[in-house]
PDB file of N, CA and C in Angstrom:
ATOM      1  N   UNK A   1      24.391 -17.351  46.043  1.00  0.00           N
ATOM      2  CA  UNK A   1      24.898 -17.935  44.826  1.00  0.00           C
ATOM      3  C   UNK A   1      23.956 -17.660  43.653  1.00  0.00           C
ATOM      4  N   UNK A   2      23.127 -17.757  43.962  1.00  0.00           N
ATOM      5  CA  UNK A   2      21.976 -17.645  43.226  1.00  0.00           C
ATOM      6  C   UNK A   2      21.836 -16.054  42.499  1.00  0.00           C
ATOM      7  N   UNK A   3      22.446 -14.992  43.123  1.00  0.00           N
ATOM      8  CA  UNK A   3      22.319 -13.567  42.838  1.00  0.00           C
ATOM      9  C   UNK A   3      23.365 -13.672  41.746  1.00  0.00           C
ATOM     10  N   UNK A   4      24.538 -14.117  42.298  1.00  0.00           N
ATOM     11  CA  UNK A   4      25.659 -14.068  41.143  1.00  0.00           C
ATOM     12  C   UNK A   4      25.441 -14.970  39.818  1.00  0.00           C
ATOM     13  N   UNK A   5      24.943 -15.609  39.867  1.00  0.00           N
ATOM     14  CA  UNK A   5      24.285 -16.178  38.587  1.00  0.00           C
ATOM     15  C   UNK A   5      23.833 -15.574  37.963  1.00  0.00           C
ATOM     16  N   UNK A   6      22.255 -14.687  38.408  1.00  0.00           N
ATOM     17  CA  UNK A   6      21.497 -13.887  38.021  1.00  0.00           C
ATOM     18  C   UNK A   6      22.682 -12.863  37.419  1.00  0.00           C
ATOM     19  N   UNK A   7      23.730 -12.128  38.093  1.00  0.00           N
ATOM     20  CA  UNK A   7      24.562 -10.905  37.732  1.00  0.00           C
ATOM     21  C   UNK A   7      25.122 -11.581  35.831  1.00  0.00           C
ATOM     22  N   UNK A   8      26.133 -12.747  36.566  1.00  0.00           N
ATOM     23  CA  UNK A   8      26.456 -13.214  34.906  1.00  0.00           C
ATOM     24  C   UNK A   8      26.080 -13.313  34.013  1.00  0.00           C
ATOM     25  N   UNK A   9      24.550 -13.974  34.197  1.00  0.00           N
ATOM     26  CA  UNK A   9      24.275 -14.382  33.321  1.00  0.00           C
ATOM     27  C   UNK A   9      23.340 -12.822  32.106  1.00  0.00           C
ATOM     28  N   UNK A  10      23.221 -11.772  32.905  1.00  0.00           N
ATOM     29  CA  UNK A  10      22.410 -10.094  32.342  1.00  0.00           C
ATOM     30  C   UNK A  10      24.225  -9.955  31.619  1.00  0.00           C
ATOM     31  N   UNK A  11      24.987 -10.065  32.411  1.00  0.00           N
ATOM     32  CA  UNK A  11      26.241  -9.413  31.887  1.00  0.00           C
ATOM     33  C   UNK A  11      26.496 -10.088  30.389  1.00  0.00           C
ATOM     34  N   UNK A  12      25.907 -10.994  29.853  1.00  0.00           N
ATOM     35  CA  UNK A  12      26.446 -11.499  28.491  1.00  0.00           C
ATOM     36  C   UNK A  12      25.146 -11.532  27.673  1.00  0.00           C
ATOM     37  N   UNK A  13      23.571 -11.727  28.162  1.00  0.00           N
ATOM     38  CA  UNK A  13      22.491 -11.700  27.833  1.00  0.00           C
ATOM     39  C   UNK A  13      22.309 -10.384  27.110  1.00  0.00           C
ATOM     40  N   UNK A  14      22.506  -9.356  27.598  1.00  0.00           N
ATOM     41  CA  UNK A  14      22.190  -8.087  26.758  1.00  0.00           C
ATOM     42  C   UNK A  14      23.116  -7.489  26.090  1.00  0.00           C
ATOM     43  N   UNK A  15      24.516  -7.667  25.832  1.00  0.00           N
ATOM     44  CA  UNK A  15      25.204  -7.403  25.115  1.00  0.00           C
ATOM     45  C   UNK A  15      25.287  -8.474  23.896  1.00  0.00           C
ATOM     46  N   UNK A  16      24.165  -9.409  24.044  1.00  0.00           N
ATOM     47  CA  UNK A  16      24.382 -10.777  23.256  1.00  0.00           C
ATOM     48  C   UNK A  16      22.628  -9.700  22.190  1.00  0.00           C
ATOM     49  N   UNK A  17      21.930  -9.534  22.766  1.00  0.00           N
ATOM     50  CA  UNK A  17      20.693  -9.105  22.155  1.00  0.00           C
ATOM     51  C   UNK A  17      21.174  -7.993  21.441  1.00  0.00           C
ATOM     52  N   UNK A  18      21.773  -7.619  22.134  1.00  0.00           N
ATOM     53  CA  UNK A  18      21.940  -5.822  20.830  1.00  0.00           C
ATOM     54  C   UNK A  18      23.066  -6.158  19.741  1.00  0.00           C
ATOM     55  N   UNK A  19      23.606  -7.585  19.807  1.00  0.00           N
ATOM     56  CA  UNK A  19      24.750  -7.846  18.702  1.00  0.00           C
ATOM     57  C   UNK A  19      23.968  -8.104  17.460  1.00  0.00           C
ATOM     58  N   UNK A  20      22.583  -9.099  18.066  1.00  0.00           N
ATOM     59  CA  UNK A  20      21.843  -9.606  17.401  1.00  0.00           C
ATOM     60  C   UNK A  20      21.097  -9.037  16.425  1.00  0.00           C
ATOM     61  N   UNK A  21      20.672  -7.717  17.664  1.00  0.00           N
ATOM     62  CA  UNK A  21      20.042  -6.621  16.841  1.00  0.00           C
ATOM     63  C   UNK A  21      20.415  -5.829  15.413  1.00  0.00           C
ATOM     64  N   UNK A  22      21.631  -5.610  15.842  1.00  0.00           N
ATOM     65  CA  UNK A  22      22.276  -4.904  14.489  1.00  0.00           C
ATOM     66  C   UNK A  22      23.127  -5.644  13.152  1.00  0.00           C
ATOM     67  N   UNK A  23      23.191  -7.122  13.811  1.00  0.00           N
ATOM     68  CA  UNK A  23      23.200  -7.762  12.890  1.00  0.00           C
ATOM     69  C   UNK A  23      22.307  -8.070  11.540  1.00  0.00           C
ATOM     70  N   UNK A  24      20.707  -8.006  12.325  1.00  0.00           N
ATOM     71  CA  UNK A  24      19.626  -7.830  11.534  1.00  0.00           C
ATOM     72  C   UNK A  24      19.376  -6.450  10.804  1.00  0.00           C
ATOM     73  N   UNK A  25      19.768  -5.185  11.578  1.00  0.00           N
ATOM     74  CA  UNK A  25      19.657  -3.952  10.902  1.00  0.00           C
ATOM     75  C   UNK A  25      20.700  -3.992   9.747  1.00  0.00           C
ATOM     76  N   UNK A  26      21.650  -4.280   9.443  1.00  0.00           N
ATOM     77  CA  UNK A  26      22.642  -4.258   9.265  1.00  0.00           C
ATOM     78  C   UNK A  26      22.459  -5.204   7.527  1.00  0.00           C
ATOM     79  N   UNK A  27      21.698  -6.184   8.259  1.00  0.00           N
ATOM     80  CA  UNK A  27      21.483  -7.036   6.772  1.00  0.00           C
ATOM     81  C   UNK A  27      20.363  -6.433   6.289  1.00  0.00           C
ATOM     82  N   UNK A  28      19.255  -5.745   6.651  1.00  0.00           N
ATOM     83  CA  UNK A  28      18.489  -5.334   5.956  1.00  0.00           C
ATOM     84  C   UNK A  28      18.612  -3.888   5.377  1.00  0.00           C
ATOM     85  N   UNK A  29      19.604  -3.059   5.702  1.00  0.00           N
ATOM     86  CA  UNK A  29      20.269  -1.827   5.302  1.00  0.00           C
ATOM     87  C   UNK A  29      20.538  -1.712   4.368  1.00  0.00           C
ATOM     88  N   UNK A  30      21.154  -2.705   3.554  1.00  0.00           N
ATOM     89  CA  UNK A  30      21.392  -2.899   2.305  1.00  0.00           C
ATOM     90  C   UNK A  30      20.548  -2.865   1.155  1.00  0.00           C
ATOM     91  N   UNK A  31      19.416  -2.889   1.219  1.00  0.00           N
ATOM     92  CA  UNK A  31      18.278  -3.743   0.448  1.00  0.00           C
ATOM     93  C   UNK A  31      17.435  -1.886   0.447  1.00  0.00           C
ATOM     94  N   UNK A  32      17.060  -2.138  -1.399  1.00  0.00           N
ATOM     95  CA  UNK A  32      16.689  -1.073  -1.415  1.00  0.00           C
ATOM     96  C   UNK A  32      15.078  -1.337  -0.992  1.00  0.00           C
ATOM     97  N   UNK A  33      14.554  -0.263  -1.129  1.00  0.00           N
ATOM     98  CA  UNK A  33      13.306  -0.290  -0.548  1.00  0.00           C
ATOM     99  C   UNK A  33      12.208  -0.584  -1.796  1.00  0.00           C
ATOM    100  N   UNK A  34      10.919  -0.901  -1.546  1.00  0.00           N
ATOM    101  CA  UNK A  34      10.268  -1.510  -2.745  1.00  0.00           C
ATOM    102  C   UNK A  34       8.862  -1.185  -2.386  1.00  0.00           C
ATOM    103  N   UNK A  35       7.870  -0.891  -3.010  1.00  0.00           N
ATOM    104  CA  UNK A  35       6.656  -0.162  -3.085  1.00  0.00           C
ATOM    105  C   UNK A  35       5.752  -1.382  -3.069  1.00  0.00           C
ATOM    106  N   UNK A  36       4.769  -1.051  -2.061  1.00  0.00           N
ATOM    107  CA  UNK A  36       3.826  -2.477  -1.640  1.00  0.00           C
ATOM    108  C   UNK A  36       2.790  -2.179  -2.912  1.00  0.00           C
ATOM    109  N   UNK A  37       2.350  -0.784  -3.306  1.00  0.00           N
ATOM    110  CA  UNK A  37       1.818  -1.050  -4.517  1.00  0.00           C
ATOM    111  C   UNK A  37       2.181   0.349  -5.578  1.00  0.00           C
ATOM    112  N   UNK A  38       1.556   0.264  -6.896  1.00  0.00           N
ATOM    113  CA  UNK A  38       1.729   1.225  -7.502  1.00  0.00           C
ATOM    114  C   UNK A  38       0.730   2.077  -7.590  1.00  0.00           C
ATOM    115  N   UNK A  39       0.958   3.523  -7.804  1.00  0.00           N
ATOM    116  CA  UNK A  39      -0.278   4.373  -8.225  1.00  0.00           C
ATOM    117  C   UNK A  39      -1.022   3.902 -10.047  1.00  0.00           C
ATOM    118  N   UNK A  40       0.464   4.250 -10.620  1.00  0.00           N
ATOM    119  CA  UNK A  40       0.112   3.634 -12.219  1.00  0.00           C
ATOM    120  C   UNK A  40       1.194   2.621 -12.325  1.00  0.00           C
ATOM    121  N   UNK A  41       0.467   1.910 -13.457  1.00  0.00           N
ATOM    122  CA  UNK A  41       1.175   0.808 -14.081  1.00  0.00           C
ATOM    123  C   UNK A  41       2.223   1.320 -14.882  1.00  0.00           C
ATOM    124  N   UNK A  42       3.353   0.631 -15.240  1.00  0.00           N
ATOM    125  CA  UNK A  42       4.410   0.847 -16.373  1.00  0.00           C
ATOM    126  C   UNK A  42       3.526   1.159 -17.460  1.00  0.00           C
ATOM    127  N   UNK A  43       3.674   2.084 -17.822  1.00  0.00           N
ATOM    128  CA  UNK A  43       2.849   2.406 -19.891  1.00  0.00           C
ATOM    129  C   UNK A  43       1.935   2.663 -19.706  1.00  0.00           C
ATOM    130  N   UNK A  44       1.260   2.792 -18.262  1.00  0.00           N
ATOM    131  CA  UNK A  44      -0.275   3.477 -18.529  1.00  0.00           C
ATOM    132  C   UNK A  44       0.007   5.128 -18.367  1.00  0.00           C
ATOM    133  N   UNK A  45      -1.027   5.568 -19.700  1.00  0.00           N
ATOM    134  CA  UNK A  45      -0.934   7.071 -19.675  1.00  0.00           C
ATOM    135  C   UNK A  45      -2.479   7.586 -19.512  1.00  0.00           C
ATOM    136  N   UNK A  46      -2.761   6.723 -19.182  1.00  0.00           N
ATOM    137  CA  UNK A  46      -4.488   7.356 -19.082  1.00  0.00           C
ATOM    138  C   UNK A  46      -5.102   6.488 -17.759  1.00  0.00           C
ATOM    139  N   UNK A  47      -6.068   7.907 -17.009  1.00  0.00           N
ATOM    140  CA  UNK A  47      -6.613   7.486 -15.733  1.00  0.00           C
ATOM    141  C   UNK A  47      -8.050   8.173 -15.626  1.00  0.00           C
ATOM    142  N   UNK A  48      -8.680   7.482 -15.127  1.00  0.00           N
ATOM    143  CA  UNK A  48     -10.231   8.377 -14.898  1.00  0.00           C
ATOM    144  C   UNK A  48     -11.035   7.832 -13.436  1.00  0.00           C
ATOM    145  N   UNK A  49     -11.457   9.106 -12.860  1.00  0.00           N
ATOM    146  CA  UNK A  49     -12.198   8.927 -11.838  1.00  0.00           C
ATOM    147  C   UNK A  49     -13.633   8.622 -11.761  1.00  0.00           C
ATOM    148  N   UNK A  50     -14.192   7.705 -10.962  1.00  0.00           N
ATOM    149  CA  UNK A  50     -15.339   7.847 -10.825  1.00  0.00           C
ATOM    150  C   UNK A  50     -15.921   7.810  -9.635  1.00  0.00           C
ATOM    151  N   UNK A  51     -16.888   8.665  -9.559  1.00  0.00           N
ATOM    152  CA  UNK A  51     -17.719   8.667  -7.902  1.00  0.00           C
ATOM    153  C   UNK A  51     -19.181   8.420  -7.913  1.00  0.00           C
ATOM    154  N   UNK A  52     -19.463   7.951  -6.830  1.00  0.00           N
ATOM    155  CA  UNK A  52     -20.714   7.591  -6.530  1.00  0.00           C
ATOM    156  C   UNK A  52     -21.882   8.779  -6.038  1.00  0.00           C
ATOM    157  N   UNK A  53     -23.309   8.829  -5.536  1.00  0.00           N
ATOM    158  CA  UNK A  53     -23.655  10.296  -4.791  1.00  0.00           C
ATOM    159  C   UNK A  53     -23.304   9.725  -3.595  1.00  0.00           C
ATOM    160  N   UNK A  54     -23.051   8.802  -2.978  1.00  0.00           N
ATOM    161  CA  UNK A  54     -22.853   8.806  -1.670  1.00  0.00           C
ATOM    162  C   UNK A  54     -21.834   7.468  -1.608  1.00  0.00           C
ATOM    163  N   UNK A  55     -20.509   7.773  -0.234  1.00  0.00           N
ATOM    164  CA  UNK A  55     -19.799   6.814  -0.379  1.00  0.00           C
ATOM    165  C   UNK A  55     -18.275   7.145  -1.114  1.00  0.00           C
ATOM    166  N   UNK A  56     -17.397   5.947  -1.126  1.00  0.00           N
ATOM    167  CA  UNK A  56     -16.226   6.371  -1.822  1.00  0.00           C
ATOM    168  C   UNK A  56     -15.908   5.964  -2.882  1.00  0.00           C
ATOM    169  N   UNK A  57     -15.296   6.720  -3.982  1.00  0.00           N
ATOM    170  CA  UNK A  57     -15.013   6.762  -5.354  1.00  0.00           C
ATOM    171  C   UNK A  57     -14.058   5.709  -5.855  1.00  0.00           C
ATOM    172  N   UNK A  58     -13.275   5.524  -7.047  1.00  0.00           N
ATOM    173  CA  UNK A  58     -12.602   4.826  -7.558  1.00  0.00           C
ATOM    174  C   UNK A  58     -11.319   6.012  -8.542  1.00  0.00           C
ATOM    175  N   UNK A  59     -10.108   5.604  -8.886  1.00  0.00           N
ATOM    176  CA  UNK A  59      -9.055   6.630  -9.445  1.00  0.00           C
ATOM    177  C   UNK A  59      -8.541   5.099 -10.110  1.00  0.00           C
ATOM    178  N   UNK A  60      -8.660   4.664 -11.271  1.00  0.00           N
ATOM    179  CA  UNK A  60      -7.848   3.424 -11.663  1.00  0.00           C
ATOM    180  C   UNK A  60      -6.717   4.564 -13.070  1.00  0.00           C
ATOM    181  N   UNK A  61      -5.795   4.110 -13.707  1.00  0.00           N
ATOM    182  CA  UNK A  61      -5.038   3.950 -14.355  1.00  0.00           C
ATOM    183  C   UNK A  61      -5.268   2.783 -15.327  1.00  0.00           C
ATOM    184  N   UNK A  62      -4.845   3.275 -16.983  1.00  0.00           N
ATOM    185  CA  UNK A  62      -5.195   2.321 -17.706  1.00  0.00           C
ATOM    186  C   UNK A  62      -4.504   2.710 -19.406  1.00  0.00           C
ATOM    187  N   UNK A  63      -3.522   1.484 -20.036  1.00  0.00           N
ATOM    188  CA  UNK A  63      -3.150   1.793 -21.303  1.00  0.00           C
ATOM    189  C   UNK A  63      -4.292   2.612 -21.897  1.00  0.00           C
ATOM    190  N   UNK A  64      -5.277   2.562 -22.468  1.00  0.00           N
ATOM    191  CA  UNK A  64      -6.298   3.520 -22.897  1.00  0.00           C
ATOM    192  C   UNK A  64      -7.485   3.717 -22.209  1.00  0.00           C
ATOM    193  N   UNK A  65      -7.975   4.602 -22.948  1.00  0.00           N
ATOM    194  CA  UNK A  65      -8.963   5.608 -22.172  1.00  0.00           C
ATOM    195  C   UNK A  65     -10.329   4.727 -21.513  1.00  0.00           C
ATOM    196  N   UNK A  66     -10.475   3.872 -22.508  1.00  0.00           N
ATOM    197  CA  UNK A  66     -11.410   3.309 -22.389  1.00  0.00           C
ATOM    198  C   UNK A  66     -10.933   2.250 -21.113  1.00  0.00           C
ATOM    199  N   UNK A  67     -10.093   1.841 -21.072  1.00  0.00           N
ATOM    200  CA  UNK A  67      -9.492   0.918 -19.891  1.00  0.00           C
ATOM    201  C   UNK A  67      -9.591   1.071 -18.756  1.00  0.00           C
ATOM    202  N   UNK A  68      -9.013   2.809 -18.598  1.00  0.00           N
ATOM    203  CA  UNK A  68      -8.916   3.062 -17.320  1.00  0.00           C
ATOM    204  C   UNK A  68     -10.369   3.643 -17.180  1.00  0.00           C
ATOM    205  N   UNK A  69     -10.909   4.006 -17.411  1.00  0.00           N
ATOM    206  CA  UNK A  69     -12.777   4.317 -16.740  1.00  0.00           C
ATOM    207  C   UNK A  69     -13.311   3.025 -17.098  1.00  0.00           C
ATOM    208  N   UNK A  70     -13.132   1.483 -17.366  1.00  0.00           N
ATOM    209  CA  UNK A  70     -13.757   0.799 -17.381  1.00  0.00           C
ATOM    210  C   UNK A  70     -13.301   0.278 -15.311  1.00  0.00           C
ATOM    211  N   UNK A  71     -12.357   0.634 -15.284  1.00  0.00           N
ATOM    212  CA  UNK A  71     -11.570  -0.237 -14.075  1.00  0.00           C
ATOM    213  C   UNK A  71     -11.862   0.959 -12.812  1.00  0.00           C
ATOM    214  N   UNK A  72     -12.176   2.215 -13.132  1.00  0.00           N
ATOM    215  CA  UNK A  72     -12.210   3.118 -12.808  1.00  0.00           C
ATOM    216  C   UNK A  72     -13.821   3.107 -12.058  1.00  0.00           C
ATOM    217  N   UNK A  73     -14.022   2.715 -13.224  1.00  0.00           N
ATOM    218  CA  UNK A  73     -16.273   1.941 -12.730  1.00  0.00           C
ATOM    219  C   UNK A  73     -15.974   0.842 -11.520  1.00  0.00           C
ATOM    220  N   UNK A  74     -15.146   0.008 -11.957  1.00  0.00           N
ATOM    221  CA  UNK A  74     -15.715  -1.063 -10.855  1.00  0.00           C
ATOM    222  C   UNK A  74     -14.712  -0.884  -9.893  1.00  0.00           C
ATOM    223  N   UNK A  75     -13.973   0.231  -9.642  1.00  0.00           N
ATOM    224  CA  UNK A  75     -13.409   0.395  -8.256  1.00  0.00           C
ATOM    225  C   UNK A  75     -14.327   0.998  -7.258  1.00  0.00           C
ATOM    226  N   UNK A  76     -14.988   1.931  -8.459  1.00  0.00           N
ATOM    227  CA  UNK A  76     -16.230   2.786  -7.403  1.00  0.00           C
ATOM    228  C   UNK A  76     -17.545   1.796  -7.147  1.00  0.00           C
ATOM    229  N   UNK A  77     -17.314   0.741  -7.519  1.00  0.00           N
ATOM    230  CA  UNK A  77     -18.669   0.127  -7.554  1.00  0.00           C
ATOM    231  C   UNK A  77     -17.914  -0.871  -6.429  1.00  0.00           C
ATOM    232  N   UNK A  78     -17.289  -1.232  -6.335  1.00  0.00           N
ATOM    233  CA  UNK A  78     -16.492  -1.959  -5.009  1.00  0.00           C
ATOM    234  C   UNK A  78     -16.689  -1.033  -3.914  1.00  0.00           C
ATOM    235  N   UNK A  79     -15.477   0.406  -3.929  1.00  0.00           N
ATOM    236  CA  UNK A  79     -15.190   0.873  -3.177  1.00  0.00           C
ATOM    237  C   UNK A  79     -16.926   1.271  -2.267  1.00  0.00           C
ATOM    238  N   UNK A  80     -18.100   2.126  -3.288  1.00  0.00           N
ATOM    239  CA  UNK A  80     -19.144   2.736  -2.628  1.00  0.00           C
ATOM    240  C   UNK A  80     -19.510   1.456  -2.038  1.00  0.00           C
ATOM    241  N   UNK A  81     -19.864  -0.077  -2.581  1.00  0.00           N
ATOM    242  CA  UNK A  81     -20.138  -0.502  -1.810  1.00  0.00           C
ATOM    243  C   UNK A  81     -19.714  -1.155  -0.275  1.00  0.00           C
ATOM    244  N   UNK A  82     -18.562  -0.861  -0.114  1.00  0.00           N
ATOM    245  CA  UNK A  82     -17.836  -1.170   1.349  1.00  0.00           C
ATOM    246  C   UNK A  82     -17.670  -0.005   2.285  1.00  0.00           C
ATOM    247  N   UNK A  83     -18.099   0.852   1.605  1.00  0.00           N
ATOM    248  CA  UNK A  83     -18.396   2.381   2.316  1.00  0.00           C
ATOM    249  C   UNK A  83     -19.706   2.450   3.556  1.00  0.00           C
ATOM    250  N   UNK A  84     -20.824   1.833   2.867  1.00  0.00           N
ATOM    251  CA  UNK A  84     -22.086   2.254   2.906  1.00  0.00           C
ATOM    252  C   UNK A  84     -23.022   3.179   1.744  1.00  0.00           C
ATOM    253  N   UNK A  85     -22.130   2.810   0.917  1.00  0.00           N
ATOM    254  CA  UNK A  85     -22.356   4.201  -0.415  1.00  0.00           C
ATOM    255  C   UNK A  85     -23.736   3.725  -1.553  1.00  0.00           C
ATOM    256  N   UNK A  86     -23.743   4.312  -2.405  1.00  0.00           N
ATOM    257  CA  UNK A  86     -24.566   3.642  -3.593  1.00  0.00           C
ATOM    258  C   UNK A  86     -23.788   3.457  -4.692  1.00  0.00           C
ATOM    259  N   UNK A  87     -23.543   2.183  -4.623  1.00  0.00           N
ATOM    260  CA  UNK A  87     -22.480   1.151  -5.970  1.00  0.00           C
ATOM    261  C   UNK A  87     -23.621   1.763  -7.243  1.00  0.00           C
ATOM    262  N   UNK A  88     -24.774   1.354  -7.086  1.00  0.00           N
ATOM    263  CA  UNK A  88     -25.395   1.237  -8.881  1.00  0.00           C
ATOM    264  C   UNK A  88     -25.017   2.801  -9.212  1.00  0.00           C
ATOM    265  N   UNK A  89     -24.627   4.167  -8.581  1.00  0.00           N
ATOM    266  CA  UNK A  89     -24.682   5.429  -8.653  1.00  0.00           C
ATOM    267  C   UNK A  89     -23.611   6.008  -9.505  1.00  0.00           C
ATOM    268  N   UNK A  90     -22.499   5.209 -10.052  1.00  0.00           N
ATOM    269  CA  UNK A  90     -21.181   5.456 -10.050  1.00  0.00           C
ATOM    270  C   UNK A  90     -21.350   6.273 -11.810  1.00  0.00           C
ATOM    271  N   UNK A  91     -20.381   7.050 -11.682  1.00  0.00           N
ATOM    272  CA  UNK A  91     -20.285   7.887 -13.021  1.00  0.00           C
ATOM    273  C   UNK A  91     -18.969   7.798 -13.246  1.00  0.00           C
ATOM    274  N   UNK A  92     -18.156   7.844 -14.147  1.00  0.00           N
ATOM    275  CA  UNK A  92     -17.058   8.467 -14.441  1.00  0.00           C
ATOM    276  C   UNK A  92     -17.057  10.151 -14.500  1.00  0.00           C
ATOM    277  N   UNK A  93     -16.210  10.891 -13.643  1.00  0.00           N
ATOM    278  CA  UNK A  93     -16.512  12.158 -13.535  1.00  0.00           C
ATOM    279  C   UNK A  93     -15.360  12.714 -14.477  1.00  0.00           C
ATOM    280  N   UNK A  94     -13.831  12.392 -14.382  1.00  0.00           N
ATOM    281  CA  UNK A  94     -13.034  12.448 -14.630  1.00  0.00           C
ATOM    282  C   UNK A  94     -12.193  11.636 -15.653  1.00  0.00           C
ATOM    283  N   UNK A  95     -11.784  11.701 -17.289  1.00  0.00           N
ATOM    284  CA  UNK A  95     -11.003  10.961 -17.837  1.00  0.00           C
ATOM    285  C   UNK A  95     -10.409  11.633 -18.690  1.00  0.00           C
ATOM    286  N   UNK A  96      -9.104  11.319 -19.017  1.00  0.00           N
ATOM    287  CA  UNK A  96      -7.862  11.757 -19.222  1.00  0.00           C
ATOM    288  C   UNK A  96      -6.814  10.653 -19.512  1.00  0.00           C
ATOM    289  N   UNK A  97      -5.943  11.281 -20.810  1.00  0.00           N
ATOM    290  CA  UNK A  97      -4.511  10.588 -20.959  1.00  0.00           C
ATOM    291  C   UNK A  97      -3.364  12.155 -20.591  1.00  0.00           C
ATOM    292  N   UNK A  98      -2.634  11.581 -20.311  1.00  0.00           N
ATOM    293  CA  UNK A  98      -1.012  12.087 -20.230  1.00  0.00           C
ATOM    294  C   UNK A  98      -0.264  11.908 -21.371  1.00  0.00           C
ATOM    295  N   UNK A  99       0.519  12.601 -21.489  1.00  0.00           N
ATOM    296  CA  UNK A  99       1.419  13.093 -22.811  1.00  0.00           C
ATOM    297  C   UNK A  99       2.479  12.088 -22.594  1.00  0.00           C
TER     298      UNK A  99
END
């Protein structure tokens, strides 16, 4: 008795999970997709890099020039220091606006 239980109860259990399943695919199908972050901001046309001598750099984006290598400094001064890098080392190597 006990087997036939076991039989019934798979026979409605997994056709019950995959209803479930695509019910959820199904609602989330719809939904456009959305960016966990941005490279640039809306209206920023200017970006500048800066690197450290050792360790990893910073690339910020910024309404003006001066903005983005100010943000551009303390990414590399974050970033070298979670590297193992040298934070006080940081230069702006790179700055630039876009047309």
């Amino acid at each position: 008795m006990t087997v036939k239980t076991a039989q019934q109860c798979s026979s409605w259990v997994i056709p019950s999970l995959l209803a479930i399943n695509l019910a959820l695919i199904a609602g989330c199908a719809g939904k456009t997709a959305t960016a966990r972050y941005s490279t640039s901001s809306v209206g920023s046309s200017c970006y500048a890099k800066a690197l450290p001598t050792a360790g990893e750099g910073g690339l910020a984006w910024g309404s003006t020039l001066s903005m983005a290598r100010k943000k551009s400094l303390d990414n590399c001064i974050r970033y070298a220091g979670r590297s193992g890098g040298t934070p006080n080392t940081c230069q702006v190597v790179l700055a630039e606006c876009r047309n």
